[in-house]
Protein backbone atom coordinates (compact mmCIF):
# COMPACT_ATOMS: atom_id res chain seq x y z
CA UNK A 1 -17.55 -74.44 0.26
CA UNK A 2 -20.19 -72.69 1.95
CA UNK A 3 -22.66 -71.07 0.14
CA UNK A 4 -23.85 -67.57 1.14
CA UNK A 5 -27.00 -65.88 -0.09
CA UNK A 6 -26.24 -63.13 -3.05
CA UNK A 7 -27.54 -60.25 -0.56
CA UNK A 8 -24.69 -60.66 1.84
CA UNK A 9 -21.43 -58.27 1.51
CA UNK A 10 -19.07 -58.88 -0.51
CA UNK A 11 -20.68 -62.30 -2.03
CA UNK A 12 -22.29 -62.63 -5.61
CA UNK A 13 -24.76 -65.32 -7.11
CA UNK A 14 -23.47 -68.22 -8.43
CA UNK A 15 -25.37 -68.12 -11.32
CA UNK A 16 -28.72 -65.90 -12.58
CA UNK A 17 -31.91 -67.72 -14.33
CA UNK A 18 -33.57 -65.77 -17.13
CA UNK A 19 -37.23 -66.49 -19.10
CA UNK A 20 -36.08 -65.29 -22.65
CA UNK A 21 -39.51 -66.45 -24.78
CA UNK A 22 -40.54 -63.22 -24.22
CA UNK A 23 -38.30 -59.94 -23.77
CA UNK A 24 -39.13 -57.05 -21.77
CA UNK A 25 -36.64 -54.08 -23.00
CA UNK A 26 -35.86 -50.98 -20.92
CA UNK A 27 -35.75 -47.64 -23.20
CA UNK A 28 -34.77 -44.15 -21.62
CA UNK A 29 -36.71 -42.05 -23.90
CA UNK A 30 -35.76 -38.28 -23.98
CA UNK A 31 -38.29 -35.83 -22.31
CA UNK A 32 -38.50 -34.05 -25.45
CA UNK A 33 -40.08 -37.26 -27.43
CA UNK A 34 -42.23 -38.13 -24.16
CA UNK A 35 -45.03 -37.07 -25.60
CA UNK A 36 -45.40 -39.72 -28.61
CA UNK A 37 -45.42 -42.87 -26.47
CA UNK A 38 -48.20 -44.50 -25.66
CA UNK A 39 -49.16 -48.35 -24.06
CA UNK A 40 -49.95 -50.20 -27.15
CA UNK A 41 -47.70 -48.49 -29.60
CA UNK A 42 -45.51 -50.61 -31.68
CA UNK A 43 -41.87 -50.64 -31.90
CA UNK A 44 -38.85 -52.15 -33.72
CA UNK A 45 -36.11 -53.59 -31.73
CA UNK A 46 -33.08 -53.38 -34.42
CA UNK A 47 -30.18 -55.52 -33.37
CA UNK A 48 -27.45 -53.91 -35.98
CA UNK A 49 -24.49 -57.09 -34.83
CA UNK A 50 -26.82 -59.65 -35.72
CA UNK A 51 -28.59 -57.41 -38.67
CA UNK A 52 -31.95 -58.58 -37.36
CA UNK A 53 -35.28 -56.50 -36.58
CA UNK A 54 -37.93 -57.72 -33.89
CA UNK A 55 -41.19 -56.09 -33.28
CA UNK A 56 -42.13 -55.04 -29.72
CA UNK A 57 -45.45 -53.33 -28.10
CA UNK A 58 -44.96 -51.07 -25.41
CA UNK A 59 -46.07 -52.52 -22.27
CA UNK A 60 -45.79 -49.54 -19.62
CA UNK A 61 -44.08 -46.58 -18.86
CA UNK A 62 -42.83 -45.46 -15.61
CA UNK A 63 -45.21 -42.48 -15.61
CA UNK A 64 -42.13 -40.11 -14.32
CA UNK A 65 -39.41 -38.77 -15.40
CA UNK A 66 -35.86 -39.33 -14.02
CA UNK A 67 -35.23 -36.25 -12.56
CA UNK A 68 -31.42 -35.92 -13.43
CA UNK A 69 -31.22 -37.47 -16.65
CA UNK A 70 -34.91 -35.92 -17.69
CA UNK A 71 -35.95 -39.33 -19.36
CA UNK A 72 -39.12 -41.73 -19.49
CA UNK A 73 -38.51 -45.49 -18.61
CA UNK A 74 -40.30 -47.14 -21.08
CA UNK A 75 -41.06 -50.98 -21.64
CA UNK A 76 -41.51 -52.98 -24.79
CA UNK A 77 -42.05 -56.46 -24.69
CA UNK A 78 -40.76 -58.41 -27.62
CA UNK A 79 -41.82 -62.14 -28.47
CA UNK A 80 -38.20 -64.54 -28.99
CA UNK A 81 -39.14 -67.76 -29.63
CA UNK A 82 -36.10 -68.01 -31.60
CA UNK A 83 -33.80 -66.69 -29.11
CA UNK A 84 -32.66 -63.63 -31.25
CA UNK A 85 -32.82 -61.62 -28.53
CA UNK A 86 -30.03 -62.35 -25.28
CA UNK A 87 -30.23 -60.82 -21.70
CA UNK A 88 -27.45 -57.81 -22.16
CA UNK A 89 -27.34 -57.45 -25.79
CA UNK A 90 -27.54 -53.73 -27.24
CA UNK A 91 -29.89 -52.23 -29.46
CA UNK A 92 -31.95 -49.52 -31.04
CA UNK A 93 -35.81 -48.98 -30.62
CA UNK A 94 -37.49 -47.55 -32.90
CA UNK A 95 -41.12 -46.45 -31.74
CA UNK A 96 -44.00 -46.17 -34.61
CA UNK A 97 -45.14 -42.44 -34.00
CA UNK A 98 -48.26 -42.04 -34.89
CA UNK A 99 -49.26 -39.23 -37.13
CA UNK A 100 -49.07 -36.20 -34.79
CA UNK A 101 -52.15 -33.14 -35.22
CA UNK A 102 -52.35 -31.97 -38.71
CA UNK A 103 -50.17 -28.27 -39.23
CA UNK A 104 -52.35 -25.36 -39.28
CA UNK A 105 -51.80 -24.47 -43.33
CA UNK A 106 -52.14 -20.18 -43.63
């Protein structure tokens, strides 16, 4: 059978390669929370199926916001040395806010 490239019409790969020692995870944070992330800041990646936490550091951010859904693409890379983590698997993140200014006490 022939084999066509995966960019041609109609056609798909016939199979996908994925580096999984390290994860790099894809978070839509709301515009309202934008504010609190920052490169550097940690995060928990909490896999509630498997009941397992991983930490994470947040790599980058796509510096804009997606104009319909008014969200910040954010990326946390996660070490998995022992394969916890799988390409497609769902998630939460939980970022560790820092403490925010102090209230103004009247």
């Amino acid at each position: 059978m022939l084999v066509a490239p995966a960019t041609a019409p109609g056609t798909r790969g016939l199979f996908t390669v994925a580096q999984t020692d390290t994860v790099r995870i894809m978070v839509s944070v709301p515009q309202a929370e934008v504010a609190w992330i920052r490169q550097g800041q940690r995060a928990d990646i909490v896999l509630p199926d498997a009941g397992r936490t991983v930490k994470g550091v947040v790599m980058r951010t796509s510096n804009s916001l997606d104009a319909e859904a008014r969200t910040l693409t954010v990326e946390v890379d996660a070490p998995n040395r022992q394969a916890v983590l799988l390409p497609g698997m769902y998630g939460e993140v939980h970022f560790h806010l820092g403490g925010g200014p102090t209230p103004v006490r009247v």
